[in-house]
C-alpha atoms as a PDB file:
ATOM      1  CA  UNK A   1      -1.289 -11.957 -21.101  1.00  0.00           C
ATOM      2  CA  UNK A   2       0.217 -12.871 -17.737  1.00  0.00           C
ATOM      3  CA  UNK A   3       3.239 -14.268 -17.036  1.00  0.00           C
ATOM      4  CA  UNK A   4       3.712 -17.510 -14.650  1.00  0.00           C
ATOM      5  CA  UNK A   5       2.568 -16.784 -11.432  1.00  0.00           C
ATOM      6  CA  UNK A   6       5.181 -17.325  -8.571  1.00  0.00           C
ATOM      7  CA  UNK A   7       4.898 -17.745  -4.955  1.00  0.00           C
ATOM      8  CA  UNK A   8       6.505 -15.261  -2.952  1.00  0.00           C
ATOM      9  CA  UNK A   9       8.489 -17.060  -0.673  1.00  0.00           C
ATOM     10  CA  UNK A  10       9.968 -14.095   1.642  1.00  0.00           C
ATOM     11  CA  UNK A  11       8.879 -11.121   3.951  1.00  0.00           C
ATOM     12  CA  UNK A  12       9.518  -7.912   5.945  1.00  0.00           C
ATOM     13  CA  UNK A  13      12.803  -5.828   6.792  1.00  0.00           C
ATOM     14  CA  UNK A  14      11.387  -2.511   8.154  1.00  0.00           C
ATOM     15  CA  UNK A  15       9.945  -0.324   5.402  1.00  0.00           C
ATOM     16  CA  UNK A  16      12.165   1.703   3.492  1.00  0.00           C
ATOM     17  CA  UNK A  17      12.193   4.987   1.499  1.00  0.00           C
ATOM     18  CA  UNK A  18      12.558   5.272  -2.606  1.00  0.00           C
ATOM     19  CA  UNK A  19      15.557   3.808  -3.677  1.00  0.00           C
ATOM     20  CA  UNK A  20      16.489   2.218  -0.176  1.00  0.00           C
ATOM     21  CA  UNK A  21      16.087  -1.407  -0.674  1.00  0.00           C
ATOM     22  CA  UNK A  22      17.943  -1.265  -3.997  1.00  0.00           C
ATOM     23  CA  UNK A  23      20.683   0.427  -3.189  1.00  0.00           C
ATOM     24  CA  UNK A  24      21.202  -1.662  -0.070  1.00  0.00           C
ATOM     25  CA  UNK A  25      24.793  -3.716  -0.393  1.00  0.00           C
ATOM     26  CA  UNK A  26      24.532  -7.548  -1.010  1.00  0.00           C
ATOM     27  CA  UNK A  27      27.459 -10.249   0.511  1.00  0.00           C
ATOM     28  CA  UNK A  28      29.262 -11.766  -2.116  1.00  0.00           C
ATOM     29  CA  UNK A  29      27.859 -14.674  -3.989  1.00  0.00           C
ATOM     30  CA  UNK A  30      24.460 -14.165  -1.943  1.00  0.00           C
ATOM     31  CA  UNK A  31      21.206 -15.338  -3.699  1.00  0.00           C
ATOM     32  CA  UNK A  32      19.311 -11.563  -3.730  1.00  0.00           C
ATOM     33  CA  UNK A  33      15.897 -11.722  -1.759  1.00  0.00           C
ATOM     34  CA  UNK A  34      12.611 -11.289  -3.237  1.00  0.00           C
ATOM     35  CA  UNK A  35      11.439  -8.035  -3.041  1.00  0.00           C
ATOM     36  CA  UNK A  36       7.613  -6.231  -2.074  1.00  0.00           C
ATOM     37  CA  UNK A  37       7.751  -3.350  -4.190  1.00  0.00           C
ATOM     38  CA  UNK A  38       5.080  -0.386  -2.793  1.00  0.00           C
ATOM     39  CA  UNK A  39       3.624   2.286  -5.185  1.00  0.00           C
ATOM     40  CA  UNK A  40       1.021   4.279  -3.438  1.00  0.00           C
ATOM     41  CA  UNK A  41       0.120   7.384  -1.997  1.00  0.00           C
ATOM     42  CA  UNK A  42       0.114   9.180   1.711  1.00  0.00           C
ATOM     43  CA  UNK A  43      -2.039   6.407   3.307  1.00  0.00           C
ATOM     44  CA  UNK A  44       0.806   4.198   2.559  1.00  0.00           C
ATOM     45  CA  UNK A  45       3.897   6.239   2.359  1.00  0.00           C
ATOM     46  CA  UNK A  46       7.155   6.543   4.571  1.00  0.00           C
ATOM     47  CA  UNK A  47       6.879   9.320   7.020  1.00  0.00           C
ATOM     48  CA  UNK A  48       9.453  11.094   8.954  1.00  0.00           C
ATOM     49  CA  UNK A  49       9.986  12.709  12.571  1.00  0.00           C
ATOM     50  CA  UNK A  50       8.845  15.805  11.450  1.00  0.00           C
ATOM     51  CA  UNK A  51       5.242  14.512  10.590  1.00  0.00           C
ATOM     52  CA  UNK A  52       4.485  11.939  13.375  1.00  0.00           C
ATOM     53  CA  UNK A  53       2.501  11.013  15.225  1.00  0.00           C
ATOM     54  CA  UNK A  54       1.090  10.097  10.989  1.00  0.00           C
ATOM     55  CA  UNK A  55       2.105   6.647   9.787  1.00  0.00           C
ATOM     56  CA  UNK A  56       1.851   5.382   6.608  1.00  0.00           C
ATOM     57  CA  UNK A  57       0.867   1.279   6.450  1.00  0.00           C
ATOM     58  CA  UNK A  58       3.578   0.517   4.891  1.00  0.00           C
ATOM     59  CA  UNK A  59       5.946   1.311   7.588  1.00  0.00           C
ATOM     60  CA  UNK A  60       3.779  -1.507   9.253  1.00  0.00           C
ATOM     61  CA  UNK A  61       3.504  -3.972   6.799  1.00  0.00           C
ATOM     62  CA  UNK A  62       6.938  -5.724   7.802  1.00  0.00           C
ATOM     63  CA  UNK A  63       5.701  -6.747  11.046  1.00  0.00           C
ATOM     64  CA  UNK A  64       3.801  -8.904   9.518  1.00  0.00           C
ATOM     65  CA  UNK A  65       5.965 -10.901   7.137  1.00  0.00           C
ATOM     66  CA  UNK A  66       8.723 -13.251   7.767  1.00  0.00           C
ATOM     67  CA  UNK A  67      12.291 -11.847   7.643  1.00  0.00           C
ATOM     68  CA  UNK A  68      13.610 -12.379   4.245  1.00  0.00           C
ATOM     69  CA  UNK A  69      11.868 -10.302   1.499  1.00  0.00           C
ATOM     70  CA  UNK A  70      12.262  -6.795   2.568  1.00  0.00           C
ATOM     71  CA  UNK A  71       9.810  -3.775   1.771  1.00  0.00           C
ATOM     72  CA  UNK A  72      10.672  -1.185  -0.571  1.00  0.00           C
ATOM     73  CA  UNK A  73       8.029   1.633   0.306  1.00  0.00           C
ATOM     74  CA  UNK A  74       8.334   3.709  -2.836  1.00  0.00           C
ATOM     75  CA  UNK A  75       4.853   5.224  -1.984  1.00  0.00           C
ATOM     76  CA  UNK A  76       4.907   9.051  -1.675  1.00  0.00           C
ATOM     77  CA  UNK A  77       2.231  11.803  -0.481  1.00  0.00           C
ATOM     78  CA  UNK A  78      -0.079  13.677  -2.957  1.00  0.00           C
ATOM     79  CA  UNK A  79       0.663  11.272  -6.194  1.00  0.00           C
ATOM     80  CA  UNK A  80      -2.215   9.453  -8.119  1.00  0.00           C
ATOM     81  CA  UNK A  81      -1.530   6.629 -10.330  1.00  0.00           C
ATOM     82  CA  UNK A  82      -0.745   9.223 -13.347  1.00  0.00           C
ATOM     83  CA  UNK A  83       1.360  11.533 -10.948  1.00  0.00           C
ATOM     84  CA  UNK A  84       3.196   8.684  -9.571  1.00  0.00           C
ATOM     85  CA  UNK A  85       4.381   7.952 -13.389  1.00  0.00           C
ATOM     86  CA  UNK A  86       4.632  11.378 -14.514  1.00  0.00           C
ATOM     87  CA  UNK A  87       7.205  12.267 -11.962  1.00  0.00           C
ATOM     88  CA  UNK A  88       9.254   9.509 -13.182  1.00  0.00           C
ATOM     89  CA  UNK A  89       8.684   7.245 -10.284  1.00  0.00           C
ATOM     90  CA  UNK A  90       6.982   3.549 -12.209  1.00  0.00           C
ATOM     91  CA  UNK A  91      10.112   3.975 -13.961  1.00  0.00           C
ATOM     92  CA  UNK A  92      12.337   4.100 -10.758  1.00  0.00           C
ATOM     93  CA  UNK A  93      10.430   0.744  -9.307  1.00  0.00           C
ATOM     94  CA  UNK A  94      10.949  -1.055 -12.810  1.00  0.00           C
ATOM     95  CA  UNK A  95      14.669  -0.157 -13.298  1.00  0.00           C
ATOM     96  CA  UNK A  96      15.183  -1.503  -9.563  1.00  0.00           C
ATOM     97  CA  UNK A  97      12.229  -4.606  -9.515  1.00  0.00           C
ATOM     98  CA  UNK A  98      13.601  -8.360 -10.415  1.00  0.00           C
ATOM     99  CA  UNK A  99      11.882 -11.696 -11.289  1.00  0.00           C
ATOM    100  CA  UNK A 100      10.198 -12.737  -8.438  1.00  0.00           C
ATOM    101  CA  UNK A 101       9.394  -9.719  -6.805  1.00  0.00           C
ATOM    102  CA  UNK A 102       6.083  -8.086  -5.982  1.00  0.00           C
ATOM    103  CA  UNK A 103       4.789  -4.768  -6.825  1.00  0.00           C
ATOM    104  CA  UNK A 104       1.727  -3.882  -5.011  1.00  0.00           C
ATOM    105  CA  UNK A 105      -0.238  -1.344  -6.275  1.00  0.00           C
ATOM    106  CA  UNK A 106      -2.888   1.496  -4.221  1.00  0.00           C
ATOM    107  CA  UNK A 107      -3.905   4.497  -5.686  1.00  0.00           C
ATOM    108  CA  UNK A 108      -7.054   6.423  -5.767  1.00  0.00           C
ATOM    109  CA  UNK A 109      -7.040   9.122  -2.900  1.00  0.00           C
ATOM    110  CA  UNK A 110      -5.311  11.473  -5.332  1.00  0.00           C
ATOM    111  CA  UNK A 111      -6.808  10.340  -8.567  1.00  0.00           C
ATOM    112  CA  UNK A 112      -9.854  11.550  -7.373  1.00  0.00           C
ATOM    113  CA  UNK A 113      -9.130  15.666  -7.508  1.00  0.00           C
ATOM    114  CA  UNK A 114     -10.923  16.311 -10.159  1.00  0.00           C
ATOM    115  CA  UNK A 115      -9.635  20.254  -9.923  1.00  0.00           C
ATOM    116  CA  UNK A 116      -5.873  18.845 -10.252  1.00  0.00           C
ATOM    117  CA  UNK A 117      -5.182  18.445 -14.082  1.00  0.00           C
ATOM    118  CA  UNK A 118      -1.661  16.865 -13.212  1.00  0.00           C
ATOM    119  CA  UNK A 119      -3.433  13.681 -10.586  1.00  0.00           C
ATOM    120  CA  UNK A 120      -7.016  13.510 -11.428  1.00  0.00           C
ATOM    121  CA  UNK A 121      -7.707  10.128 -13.512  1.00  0.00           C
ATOM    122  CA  UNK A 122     -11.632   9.119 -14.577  1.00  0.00           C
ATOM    123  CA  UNK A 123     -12.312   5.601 -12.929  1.00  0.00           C
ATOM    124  CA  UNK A 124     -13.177   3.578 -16.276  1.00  0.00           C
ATOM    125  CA  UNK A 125     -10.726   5.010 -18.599  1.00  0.00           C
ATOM    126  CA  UNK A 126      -7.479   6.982 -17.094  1.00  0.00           C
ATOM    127  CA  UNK A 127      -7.419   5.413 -13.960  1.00  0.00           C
ATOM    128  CA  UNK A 128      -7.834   1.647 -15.825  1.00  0.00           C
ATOM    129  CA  UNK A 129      -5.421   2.776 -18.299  1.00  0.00           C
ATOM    130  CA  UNK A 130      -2.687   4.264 -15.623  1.00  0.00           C
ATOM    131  CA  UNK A 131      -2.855   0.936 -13.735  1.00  0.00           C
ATOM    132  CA  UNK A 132      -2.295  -1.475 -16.245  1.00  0.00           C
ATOM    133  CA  UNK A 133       1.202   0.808 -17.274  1.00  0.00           C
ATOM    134  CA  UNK A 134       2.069  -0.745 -13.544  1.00  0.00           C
ATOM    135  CA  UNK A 135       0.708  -4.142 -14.395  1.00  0.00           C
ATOM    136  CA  UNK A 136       2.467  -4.283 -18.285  1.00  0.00           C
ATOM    137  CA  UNK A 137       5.789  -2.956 -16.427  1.00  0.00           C
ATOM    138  CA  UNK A 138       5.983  -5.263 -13.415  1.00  0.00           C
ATOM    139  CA  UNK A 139       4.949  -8.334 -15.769  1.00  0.00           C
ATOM    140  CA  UNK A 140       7.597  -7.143 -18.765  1.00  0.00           C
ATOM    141  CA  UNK A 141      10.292  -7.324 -15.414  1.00  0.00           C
ATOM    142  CA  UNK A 142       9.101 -10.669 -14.376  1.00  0.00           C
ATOM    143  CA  UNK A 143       7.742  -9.207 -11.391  1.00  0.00           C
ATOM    144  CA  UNK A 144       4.149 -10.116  -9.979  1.00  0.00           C
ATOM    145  CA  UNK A 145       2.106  -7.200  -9.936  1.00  0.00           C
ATOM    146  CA  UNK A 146      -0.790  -7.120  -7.292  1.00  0.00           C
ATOM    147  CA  UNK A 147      -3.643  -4.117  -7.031  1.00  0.00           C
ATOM    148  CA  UNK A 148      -5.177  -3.003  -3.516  1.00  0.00           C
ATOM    149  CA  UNK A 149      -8.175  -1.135  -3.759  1.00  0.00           C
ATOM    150  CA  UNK A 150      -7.954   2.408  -1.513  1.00  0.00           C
ATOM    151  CA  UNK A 151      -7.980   2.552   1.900  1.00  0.00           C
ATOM    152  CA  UNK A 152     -11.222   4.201   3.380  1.00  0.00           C
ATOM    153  CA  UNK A 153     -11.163   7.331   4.983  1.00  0.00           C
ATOM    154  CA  UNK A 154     -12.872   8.286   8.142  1.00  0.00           C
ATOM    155  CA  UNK A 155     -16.260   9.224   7.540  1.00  0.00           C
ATOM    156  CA  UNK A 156     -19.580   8.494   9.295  1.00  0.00           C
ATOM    157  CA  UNK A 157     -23.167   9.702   8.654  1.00  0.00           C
ATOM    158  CA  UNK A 158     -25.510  10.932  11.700  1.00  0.00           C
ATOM    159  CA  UNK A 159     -26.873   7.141  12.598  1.00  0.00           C
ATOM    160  CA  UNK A 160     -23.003   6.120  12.946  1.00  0.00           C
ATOM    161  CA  UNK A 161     -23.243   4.190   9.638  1.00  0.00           C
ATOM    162  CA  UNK A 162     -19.227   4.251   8.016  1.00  0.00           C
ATOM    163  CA  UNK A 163     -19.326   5.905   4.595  1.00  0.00           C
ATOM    164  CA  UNK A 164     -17.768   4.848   1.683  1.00  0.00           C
ATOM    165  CA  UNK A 165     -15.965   7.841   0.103  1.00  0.00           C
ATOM    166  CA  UNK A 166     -13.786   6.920  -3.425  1.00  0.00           C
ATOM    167  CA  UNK A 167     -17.077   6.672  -5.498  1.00  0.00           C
ATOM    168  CA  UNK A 168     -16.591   4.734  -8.546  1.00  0.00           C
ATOM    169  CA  UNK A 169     -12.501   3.606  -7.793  1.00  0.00           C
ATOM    170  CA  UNK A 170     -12.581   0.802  -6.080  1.00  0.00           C
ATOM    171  CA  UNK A 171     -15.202  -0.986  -8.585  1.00  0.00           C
ATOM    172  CA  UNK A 172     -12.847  -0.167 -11.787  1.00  0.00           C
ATOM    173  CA  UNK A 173      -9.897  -1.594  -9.816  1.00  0.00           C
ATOM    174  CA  UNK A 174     -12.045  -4.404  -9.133  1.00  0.00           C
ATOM    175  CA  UNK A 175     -13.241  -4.940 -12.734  1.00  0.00           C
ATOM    176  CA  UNK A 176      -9.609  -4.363 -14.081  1.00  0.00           C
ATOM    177  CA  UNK A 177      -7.974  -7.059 -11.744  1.00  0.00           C
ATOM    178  CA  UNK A 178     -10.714  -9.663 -13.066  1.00  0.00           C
ATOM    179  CA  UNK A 179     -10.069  -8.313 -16.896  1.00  0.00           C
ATOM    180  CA  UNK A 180      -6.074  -8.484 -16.265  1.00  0.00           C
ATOM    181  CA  UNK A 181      -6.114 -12.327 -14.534  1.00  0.00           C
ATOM    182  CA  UNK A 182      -3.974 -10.382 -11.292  1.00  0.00           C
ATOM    183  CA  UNK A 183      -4.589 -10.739  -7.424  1.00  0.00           C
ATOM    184  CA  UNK A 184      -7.033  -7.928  -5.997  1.00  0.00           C
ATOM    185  CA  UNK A 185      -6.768  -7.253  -1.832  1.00  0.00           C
ATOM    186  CA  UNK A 186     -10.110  -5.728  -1.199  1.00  0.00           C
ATOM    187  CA  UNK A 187      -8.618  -2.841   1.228  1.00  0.00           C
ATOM    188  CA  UNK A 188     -11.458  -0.783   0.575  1.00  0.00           C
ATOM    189  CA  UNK A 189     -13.922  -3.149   1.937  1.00  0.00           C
ATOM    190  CA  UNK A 190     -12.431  -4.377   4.715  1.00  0.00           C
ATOM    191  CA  UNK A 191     -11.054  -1.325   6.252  1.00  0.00           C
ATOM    192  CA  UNK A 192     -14.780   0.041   5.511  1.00  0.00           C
ATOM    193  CA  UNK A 193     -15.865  -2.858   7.712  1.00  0.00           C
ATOM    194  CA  UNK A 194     -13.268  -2.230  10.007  1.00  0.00           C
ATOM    195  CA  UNK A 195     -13.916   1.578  10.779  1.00  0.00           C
ATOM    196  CA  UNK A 196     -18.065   0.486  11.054  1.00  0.00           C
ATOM    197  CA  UNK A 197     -17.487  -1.911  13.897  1.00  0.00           C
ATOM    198  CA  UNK A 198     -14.813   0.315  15.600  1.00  0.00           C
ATOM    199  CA  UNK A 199     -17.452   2.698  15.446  1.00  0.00           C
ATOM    200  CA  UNK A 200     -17.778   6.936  15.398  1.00  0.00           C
ATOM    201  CA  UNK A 201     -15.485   7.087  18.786  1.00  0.00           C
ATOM    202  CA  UNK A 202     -13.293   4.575  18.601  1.00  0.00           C
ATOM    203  CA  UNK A 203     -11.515   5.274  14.458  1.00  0.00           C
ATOM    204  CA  UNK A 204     -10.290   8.526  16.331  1.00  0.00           C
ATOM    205  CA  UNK A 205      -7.586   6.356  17.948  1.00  0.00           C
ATOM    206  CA  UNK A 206      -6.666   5.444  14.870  1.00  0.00           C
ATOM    207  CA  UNK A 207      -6.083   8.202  13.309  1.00  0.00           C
ATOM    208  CA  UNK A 208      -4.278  11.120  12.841  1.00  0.00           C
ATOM    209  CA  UNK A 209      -6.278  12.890  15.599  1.00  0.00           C
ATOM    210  CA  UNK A 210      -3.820  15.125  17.498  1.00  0.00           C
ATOM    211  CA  UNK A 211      -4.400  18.036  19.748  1.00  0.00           C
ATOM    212  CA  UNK A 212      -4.139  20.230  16.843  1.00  0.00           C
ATOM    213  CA  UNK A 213      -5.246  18.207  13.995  1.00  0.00           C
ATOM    214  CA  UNK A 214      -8.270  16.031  13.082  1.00  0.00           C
ATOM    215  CA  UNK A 215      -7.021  14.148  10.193  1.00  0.00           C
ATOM    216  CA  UNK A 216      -9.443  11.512   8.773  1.00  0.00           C
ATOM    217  CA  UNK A 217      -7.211  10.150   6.189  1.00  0.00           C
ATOM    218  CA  UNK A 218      -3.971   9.838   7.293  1.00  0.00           C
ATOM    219  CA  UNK A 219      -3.247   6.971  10.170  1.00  0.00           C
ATOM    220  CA  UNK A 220      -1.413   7.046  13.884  1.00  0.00           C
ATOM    221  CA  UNK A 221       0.435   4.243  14.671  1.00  0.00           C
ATOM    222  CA  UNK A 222      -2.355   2.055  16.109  1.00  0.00           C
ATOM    223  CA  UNK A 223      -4.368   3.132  12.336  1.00  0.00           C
ATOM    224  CA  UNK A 224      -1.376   1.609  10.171  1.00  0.00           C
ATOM    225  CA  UNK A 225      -0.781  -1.313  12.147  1.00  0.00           C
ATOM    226  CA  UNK A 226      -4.088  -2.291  11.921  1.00  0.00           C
ATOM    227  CA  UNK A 227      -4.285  -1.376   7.807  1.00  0.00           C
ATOM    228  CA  UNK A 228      -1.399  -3.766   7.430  1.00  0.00           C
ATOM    229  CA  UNK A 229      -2.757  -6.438   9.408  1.00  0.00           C
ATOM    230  CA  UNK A 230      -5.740  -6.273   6.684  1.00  0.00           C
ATOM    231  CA  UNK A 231      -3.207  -6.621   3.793  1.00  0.00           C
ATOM    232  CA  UNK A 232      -1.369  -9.227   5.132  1.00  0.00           C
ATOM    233  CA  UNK A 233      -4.429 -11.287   5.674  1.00  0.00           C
ATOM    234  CA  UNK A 234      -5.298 -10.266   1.680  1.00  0.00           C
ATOM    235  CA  UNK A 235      -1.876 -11.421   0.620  1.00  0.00           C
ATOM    236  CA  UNK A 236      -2.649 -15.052   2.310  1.00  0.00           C
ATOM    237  CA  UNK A 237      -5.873 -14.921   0.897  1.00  0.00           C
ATOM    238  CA  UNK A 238      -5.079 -14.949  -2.242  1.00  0.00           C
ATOM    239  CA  UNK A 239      -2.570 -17.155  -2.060  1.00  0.00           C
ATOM    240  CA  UNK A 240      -0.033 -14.108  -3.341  1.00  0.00           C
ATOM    241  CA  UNK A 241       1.733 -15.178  -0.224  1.00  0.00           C
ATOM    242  CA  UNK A 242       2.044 -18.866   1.620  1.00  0.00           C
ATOM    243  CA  UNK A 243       0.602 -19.336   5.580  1.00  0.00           C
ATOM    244  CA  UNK A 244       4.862 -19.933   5.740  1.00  0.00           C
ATOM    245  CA  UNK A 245       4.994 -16.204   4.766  1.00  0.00           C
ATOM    246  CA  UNK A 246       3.202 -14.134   6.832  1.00  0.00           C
ATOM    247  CA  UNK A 247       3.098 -13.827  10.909  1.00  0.00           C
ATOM    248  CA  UNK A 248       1.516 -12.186  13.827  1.00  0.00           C
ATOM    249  CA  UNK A 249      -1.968 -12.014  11.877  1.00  0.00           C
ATOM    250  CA  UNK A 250      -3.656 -12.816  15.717  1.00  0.00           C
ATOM    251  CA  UNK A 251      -0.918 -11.371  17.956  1.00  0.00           C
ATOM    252  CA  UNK A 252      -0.338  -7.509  19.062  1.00  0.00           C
ATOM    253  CA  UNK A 253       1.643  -5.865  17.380  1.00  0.00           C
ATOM    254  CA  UNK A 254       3.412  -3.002  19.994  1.00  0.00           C
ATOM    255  CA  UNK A 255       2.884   0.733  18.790  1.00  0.00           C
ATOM    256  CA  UNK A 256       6.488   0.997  20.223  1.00  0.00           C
ATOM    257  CA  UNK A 257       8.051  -0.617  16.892  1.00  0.00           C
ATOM    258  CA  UNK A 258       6.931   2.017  14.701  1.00  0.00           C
ATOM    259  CA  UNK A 259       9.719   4.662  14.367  1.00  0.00           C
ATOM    260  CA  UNK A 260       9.927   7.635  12.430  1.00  0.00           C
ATOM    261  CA  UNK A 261      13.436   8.319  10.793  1.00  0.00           C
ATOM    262  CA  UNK A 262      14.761  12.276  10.716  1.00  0.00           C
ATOM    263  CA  UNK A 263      13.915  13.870   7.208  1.00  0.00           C
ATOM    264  CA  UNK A 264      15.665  12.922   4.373  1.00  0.00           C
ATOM    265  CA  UNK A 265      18.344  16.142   3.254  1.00  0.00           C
END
């Protein structure tokens, strides 16, 4: 049932909040640029002055793509997949998302609360079910719709061994991309592998670990930079993106480019 699969050809303004890239103003007679659509949760999300040092990866992910397709981080804190289209928001990305564009899809974090009627999804049926409203919608738009399994959380057991912690999630996302014919970046995995070799010490730097706060979800600057990096190299991997596409893969990325907007009224 999928359409035909086109190259994104573009990459990375800064990220921007709901609504931001769409309602940006266009020169007369110029060709509109592909788009990267976001739908996510926290890990990914926009964040403000009032909550940094906390970065979401998607504020990072345009440092690594070539000026001309920008971001449009519609990700927001606390949703699941079935919050996210609950509230209204699939809906907001489809009415704004062209032919061509990319919607890249992470949820699971939230899904998980079992306790929370309103987020929690059951990996095999709801959570399946929920995704493929984002894969049905971005295909019906001519869109390309692309799933990225969670993020991992910081968690270590007393050898130092990194823990997975979104039980059965990441394998039905898995299985549905393979059912669904659509491009999978394994985000789970690699930032899994990622936190092991950094090691117990080390992940603290990269995330939100303040003087008052010991947040082992939520990324720093350093965190989210290095998140993106991994879904960059995913988006070249599978060939959702061309080598022409993406940058800065090997080079440094400063901390100093992250910046943190005031609130939104």
């Amino acid at each position: 049932m999928s359409l035909t699969r086109r190259q994104v050809t573009s990459a990375a303004l800064a990220a921007l909040p709901l609504g931001a890239a769409a309602a940006a103003p266009a020169h007369a007679g110029a060709r509109r640029p592909r788009t990267v659509y976001l739908a996510g949760d926290s890990t990914a999300a926009q964040k403000y002055s009032d909550a940094a040092p906390e970065t979401g990866w998607g504020m990072a992910l345009p440092f690594f793509l070539r000026s001309g397709l920008p971001v449009a981080n519609h990700a927001v804190n606390g949703r699941s997949s079935k919050s996210f289209i609950d509230e209204g928001r699939l809906d907001a990305v489809l009415a704004a998302i062209r032919p061509g564009d990319l919607l890249l899809v992470q949820f699971a974090h939230n899904d998980e609360k079992s306790t929370d009627p309103t987020r929690y999804t059951e990996p095999w049926t709801t959570y399946q079910d929920c995704l493929r409203r984002y894969l049905d919608g971005a295909r019906a738009k001519g869109a390309r719709p692309v799933l990225a399994t969670p993020v991992e959380r910081r968690r270590f057991d007393a050898a130092g061994a990194a823990l997975p912690t979104h039980g059965e999630y990441p394998a039905a996302m898995r299985a549905l991309a393979a059912e669904e014919g659509v491009a999978l970046l394994d985000v789970q995995a690699l930032s899994l592998a990622l936190w092991q070799q950094l090691g117990v010490e080390a992940t603290k730097t990269y995330f939100n670990w303040t003087a008052t706060e010991q947040d082992n979800t939520h990324f720093n600057p350093p965190g989210a930079i290095a998140v993106a990096r991994l879904v960059a190299r995913e988006l070249l991997r599978t060939r959702v993106l061309a080598p022409r596409d993406v940058i800065r893969l090997h080079d440094a990325v400063p901390t100093s480019w992250i910046t943190w907007p005031a609130p939104l009224a």
